[in-house]
Protein backbone atom coordinates (compact mmCIF):
# COMPACT_ATOMS: atom_id res chain seq x y z
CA UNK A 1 -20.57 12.65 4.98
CA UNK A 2 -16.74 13.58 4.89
CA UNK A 3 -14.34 12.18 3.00
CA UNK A 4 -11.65 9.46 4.23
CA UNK A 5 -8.28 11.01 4.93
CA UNK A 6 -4.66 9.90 5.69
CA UNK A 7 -1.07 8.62 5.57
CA UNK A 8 0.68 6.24 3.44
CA UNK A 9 4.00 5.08 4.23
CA UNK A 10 6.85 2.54 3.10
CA UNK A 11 9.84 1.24 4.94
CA UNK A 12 12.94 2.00 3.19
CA UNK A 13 14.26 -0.02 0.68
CA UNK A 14 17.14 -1.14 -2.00
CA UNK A 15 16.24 -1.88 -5.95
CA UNK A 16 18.68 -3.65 -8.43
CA UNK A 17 18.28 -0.62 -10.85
CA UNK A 18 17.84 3.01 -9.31
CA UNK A 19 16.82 4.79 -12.75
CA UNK A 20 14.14 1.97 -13.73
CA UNK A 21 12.36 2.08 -10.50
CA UNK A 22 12.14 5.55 -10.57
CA UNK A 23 10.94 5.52 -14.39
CA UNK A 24 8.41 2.52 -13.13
CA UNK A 25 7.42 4.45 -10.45
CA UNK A 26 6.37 7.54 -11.89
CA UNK A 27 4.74 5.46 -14.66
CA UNK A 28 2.77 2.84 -12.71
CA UNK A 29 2.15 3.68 -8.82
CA UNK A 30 -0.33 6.31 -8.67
CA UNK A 31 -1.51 6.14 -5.50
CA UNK A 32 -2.62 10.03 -5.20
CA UNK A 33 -1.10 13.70 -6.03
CA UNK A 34 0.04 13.64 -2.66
CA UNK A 35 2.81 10.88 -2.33
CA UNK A 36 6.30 11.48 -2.66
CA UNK A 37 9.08 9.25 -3.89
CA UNK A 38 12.02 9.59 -1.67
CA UNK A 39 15.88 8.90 -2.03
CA UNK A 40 19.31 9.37 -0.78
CA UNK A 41 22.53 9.19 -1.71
CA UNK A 42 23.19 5.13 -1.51
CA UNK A 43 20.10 4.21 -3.75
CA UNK A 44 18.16 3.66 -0.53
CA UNK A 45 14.06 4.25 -1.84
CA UNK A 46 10.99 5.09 0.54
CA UNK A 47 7.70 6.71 -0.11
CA UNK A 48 4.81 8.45 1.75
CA UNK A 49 2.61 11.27 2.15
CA UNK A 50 -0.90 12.53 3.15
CA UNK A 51 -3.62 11.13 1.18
CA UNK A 52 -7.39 11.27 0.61
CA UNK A 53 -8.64 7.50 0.22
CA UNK A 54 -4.94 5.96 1.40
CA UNK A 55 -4.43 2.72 0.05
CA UNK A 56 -1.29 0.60 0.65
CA UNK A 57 -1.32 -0.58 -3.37
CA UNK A 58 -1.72 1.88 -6.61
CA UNK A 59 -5.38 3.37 -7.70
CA UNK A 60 -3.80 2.16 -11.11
CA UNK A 61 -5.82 -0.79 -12.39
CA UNK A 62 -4.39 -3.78 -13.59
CA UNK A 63 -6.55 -5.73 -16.14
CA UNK A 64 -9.45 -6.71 -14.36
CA UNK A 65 -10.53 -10.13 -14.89
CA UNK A 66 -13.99 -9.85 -14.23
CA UNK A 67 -16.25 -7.04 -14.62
CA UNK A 68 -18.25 -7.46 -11.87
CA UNK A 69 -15.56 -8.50 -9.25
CA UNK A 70 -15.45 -5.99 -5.89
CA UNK A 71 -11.83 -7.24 -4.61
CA UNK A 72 -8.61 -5.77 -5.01
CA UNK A 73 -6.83 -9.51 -4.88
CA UNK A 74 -6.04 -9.01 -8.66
CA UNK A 75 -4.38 -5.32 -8.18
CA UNK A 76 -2.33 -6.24 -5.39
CA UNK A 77 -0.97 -9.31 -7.18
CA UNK A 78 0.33 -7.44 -10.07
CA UNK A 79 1.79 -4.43 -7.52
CA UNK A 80 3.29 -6.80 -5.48
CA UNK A 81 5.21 -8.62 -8.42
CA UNK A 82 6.20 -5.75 -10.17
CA UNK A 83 7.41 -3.98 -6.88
CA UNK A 84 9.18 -7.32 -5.97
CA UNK A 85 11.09 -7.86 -9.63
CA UNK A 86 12.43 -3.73 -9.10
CA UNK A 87 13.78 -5.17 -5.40
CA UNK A 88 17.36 -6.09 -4.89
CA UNK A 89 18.36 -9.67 -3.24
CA UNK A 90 17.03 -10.30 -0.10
CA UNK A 91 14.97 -6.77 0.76
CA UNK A 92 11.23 -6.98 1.71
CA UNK A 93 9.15 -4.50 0.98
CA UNK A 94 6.45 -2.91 3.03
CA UNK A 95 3.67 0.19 2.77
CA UNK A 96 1.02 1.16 5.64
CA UNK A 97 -1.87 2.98 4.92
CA UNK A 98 -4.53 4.48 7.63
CA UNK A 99 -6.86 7.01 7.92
CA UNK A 100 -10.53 8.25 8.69
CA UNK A 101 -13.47 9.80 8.24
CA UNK A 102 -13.79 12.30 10.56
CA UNK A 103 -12.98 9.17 13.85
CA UNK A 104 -16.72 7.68 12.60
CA UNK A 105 -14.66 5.32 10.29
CA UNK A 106 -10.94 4.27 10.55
CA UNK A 107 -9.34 1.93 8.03
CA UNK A 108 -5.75 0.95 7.81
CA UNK A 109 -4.00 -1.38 5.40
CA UNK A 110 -0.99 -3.08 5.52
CA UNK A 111 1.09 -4.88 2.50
CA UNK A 112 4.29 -6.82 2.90
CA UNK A 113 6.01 -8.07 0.11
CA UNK A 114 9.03 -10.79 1.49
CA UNK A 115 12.35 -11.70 -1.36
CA UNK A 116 10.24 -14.99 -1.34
CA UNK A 117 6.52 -16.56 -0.78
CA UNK A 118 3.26 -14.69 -1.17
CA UNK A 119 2.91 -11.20 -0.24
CA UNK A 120 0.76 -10.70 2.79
CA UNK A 121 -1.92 -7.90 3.10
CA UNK A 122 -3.89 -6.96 5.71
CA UNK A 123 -6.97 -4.53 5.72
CA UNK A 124 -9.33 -3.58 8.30
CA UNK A 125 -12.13 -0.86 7.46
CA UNK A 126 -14.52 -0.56 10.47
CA UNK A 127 -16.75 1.88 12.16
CA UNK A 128 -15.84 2.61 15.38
CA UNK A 129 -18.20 0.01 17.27
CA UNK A 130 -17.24 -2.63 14.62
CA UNK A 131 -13.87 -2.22 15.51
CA UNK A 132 -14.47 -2.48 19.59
CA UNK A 133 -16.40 -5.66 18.89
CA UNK A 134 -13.45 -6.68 16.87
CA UNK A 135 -10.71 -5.70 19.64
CA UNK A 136 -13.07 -7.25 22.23
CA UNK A 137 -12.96 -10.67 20.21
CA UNK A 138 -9.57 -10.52 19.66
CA UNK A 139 -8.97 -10.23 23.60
CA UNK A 140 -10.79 -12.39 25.02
């Protein structure tokens, strides 16, 4: 068995304040050694990189509310309002994650967080006849 390997990726976006979203950032969003935070000049954010096990929220664990529970529902909720209180009037924010395990399984994940309404994720983690069954479906 080989490990699941990838990219993660965010659209580029505008915060409210530069210097606590960076200070948040390095705190709070580990997603992996790999990802970068990147800016320019006009306080314009982005981040991305390679990543083993890319996920579209942080590995860092809210509070979780039961021990047994299996779903990320609970991390995403907290990423997605924290990212959307750092994010000035009117931006959305979005990340997209994909990879594989060697083509035998290929996931992607995709999180949208809009200035207003519930965040929208979307996750698909299939082996590769799984995911022609799905594409079949989805055709016909």
């Amino acid at each position: 068995m080989a490990d699941m390997y990838g990219a993660v990726r965010s659209n580029v976006f505008k915060v409210k304040d530069a210097e606590k979203f960076r200070a948040w950032f390095a705190e709070s969003c580990v997603f992996g050694d790999e990802i970068e935070l990147w800016e320019d000049e006009a306080n314009l954010f982005a981040f991305g990189g390679y990543e083993a096990y890319p996920s579209a929220y942080p590995r860092r664990l809210a509070p979780e509310p039961e021990a047994d529970s299996e779903t990320p529902e609970w991390e995403l909720a907290a990423f997605a309002g924290a990212i959307r209180r750092h994010l000035a009037k009117g931006e959305t924010f979005q990340v997209v994650s994909g990879g594989h395990e060697k083509l035998r399984y290929v996931g992607a994940q995709v999180l949208i967080v809009p200035p207003k309404g519930k965040p929208i994720f979307l996750s698909l983690y299939s082996d590769a006849d799984d995911l022609m069954k799905r594409i079949k479906e989805a055709a016909a």
